[in-house]
N, C-alpha and C. Protein backbone atom coordinates (compact mmCIF):
# COMPACT_ATOMS: atom_id res chain seq x y z
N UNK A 1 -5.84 30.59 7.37
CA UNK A 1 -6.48 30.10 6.18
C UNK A 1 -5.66 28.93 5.62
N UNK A 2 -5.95 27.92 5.00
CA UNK A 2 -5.98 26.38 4.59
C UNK A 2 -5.25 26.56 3.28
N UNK A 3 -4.39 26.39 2.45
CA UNK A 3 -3.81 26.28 1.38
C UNK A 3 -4.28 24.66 0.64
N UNK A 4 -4.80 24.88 -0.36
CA UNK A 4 -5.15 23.64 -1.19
C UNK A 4 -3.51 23.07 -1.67
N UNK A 5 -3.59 21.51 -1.24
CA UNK A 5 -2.15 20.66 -1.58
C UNK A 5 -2.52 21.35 -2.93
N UNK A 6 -1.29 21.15 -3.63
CA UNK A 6 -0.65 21.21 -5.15
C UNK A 6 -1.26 19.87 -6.09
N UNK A 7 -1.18 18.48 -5.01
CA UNK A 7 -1.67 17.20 -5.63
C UNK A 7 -2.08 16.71 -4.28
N UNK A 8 -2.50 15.38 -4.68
CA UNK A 8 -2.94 14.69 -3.35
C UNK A 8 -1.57 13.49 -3.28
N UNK A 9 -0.62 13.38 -4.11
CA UNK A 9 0.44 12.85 -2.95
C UNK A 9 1.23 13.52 -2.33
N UNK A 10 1.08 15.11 -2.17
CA UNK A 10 2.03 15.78 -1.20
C UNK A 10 2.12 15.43 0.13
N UNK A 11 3.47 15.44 0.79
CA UNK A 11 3.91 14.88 1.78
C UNK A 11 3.06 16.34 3.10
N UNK A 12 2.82 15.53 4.02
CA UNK A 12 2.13 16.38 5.33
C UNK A 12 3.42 16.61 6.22
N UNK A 13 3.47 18.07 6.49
CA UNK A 13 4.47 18.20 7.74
C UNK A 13 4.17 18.95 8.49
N UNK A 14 4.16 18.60 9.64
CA UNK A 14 4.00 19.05 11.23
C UNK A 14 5.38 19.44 11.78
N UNK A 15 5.31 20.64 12.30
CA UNK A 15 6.51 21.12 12.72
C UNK A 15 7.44 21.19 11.66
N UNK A 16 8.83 20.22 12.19
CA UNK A 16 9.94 20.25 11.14
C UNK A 16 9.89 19.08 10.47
N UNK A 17 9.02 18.07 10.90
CA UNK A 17 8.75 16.69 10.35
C UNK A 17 7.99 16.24 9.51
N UNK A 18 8.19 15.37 8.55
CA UNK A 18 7.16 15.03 7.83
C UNK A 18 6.27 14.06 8.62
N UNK A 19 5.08 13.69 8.36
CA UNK A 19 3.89 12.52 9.43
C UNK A 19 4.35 11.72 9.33
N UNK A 20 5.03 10.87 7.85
CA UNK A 20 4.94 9.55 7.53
C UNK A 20 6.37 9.40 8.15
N UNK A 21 7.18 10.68 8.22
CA UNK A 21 8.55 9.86 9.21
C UNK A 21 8.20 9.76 10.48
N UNK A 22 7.25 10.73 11.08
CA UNK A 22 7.09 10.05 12.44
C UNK A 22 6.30 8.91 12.78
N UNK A 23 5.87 8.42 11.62
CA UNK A 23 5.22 6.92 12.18
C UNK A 23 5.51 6.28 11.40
N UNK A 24 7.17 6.20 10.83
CA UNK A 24 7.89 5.20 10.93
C UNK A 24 8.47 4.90 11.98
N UNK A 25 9.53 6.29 12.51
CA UNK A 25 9.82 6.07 14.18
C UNK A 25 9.26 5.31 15.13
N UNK A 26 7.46 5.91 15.15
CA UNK A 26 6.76 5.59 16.20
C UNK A 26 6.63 4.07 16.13
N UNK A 27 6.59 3.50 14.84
CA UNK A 27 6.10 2.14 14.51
C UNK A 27 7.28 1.52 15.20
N UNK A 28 8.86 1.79 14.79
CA UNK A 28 9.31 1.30 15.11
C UNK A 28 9.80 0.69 16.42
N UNK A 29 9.35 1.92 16.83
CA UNK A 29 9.34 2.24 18.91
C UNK A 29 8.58 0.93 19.67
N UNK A 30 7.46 1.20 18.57
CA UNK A 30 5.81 -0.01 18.98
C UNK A 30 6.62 -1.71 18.68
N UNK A 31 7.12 -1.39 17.94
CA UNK A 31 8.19 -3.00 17.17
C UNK A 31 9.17 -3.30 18.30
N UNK A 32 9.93 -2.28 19.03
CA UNK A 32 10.90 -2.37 19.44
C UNK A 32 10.17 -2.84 21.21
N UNK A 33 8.84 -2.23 21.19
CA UNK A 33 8.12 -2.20 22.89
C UNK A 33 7.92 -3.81 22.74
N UNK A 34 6.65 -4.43 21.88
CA UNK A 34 6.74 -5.46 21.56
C UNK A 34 7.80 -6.95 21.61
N UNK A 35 8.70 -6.75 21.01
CA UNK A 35 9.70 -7.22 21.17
C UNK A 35 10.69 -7.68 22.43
N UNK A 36 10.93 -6.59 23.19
CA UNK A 36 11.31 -6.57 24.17
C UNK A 36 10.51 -7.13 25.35
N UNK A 37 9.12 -7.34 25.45
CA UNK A 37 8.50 -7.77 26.15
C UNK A 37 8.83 -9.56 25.84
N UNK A 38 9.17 -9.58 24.97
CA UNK A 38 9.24 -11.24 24.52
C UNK A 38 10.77 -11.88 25.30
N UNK A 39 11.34 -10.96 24.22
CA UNK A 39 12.97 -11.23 24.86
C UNK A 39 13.26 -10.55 25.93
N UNK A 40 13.66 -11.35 26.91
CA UNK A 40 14.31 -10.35 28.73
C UNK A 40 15.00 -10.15 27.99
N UNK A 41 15.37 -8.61 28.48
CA UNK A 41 16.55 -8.13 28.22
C UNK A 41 17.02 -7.03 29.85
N UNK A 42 18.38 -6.96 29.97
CA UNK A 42 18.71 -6.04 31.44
C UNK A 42 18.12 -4.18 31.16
N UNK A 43 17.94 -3.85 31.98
CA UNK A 43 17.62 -2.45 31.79
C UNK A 43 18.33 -2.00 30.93
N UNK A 44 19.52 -1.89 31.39
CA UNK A 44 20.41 -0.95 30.50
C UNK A 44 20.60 -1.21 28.86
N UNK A 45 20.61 -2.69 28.15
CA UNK A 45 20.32 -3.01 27.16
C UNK A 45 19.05 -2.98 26.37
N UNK A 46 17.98 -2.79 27.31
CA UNK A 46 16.46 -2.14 26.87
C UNK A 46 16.71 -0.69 26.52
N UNK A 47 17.63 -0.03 27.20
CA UNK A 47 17.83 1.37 26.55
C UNK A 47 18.11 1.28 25.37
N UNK A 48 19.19 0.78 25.66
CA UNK A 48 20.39 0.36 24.32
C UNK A 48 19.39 0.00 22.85
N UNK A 49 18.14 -0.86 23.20
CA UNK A 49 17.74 -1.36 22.72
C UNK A 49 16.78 -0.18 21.81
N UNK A 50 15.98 0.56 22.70
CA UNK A 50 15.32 1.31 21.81
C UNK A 50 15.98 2.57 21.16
N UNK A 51 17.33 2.78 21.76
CA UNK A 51 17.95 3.79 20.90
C UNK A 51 18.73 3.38 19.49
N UNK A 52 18.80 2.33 19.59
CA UNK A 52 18.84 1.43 18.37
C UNK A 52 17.82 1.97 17.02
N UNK A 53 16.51 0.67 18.08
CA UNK A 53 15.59 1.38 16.70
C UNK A 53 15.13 2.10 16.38
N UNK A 54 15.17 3.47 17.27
CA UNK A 54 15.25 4.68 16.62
C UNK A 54 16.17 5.27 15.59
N UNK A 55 17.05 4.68 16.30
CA UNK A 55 18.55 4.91 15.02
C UNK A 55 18.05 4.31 13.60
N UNK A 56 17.65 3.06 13.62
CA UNK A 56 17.31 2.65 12.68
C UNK A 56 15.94 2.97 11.88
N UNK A 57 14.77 4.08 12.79
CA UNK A 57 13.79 4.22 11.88
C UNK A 57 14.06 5.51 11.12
N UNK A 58 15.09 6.64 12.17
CA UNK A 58 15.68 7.10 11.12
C UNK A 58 16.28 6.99 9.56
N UNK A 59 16.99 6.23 9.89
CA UNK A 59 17.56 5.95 8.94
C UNK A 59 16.70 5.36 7.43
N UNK A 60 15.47 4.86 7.63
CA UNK A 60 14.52 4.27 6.96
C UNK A 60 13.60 5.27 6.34
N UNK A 61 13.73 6.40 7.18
CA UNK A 61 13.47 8.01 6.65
C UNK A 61 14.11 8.93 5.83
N UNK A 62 15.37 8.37 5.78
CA UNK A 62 15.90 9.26 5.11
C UNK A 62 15.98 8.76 3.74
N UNK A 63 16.50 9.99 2.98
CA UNK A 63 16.40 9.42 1.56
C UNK A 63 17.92 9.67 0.89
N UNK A 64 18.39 9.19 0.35
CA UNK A 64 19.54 9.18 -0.58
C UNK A 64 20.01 9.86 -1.62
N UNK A 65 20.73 10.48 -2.02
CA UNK A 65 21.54 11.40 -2.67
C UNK A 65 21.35 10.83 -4.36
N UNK A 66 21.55 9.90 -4.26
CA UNK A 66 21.18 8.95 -5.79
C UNK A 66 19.60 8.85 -5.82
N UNK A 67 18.97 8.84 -5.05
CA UNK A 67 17.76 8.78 -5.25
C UNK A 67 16.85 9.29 -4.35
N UNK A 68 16.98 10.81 -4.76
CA UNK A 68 16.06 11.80 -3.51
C UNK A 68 14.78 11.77 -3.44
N UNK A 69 14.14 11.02 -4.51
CA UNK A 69 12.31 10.86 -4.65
C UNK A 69 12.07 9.99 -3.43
N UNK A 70 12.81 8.59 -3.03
CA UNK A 70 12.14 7.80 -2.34
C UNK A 70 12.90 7.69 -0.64
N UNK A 71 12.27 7.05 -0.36
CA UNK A 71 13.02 6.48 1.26
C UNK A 71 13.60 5.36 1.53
N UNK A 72 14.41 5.33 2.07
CA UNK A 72 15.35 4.30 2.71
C UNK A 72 14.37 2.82 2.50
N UNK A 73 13.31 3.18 3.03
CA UNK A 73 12.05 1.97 3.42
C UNK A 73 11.78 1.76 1.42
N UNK A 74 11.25 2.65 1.37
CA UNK A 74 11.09 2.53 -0.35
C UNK A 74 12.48 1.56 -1.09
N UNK A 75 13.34 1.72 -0.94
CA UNK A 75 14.58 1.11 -1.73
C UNK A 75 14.62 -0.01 -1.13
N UNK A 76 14.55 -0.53 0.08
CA UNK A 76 14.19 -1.98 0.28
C UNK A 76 13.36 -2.52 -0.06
N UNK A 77 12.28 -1.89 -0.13
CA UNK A 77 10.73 -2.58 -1.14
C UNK A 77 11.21 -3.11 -2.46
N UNK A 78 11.96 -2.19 -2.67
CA UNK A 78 12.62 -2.35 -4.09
C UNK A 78 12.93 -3.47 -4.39
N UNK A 79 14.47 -3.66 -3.40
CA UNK A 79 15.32 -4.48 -3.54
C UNK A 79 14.72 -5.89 -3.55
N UNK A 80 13.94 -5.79 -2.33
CA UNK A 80 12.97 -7.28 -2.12
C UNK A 80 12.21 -7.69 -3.29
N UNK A 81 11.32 -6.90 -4.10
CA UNK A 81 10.44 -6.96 -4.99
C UNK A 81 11.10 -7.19 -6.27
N UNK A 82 12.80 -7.31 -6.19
CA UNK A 82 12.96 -6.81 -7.29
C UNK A 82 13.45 -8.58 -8.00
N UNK A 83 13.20 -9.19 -9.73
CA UNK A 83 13.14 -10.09 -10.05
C UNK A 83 14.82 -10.48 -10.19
N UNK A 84 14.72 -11.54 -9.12
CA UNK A 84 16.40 -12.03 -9.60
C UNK A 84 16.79 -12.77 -11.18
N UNK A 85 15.87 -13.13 -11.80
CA UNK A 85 16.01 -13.77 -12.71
C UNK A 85 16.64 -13.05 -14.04
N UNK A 86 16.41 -11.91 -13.87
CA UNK A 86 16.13 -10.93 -14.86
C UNK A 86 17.77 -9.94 -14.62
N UNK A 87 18.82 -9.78 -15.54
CA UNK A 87 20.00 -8.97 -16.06
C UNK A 87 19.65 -7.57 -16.19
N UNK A 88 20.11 -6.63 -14.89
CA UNK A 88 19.74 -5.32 -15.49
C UNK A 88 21.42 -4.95 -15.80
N UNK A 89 21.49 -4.52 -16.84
CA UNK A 89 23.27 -4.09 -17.22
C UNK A 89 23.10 -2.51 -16.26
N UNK A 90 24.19 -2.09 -15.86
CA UNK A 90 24.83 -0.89 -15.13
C UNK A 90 25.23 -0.19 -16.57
N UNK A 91 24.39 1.20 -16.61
CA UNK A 91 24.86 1.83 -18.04
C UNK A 91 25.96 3.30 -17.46
């Protein structure tokens, strides 16, 4: 039997994973297949290569101790979006 979400932004998890981290991974895999087709690279550095951006879509999954609501990917949105013009004081 089906349990009604709590809200509709609850996070979906399959297995031990949440969806949206595995298709950050996956995206990144697809980024990393892409890529590599452009730039030769030797076998062994094509490994190298996608264990990389796995390393790195991890990491874009995870979330931070200072700020456990969002993701790695979220806090760069941030950072990018965020107005240089503008003084935020550190309280």
């Amino acid at each position: 039997m089906y349990k009604n979400p709590k809200n509709t932004r609850q996070e979906i998890k399959l297995w031990a994973f949440y969806l949206l981290d595995i298709a950050i991974v996956a995206g990144m895999l697809l980024i990393a297949n892409n890529i590599s087709k452009i730039i030769p690279l030797s076998p062994s550095m094509q490994i190298f290569y996608y264990i990389f951006s796995a390393c790195f879509g991890v990491f874009l999954c995870m979330k931070t101790t200072s700020h456990p609501i969002d993701r790695n990917l979220n806090i760069l949105f941030y950072i990018f979006r965020m107005d240089r013009n503008k003084y935020h004081s550190i309280d």
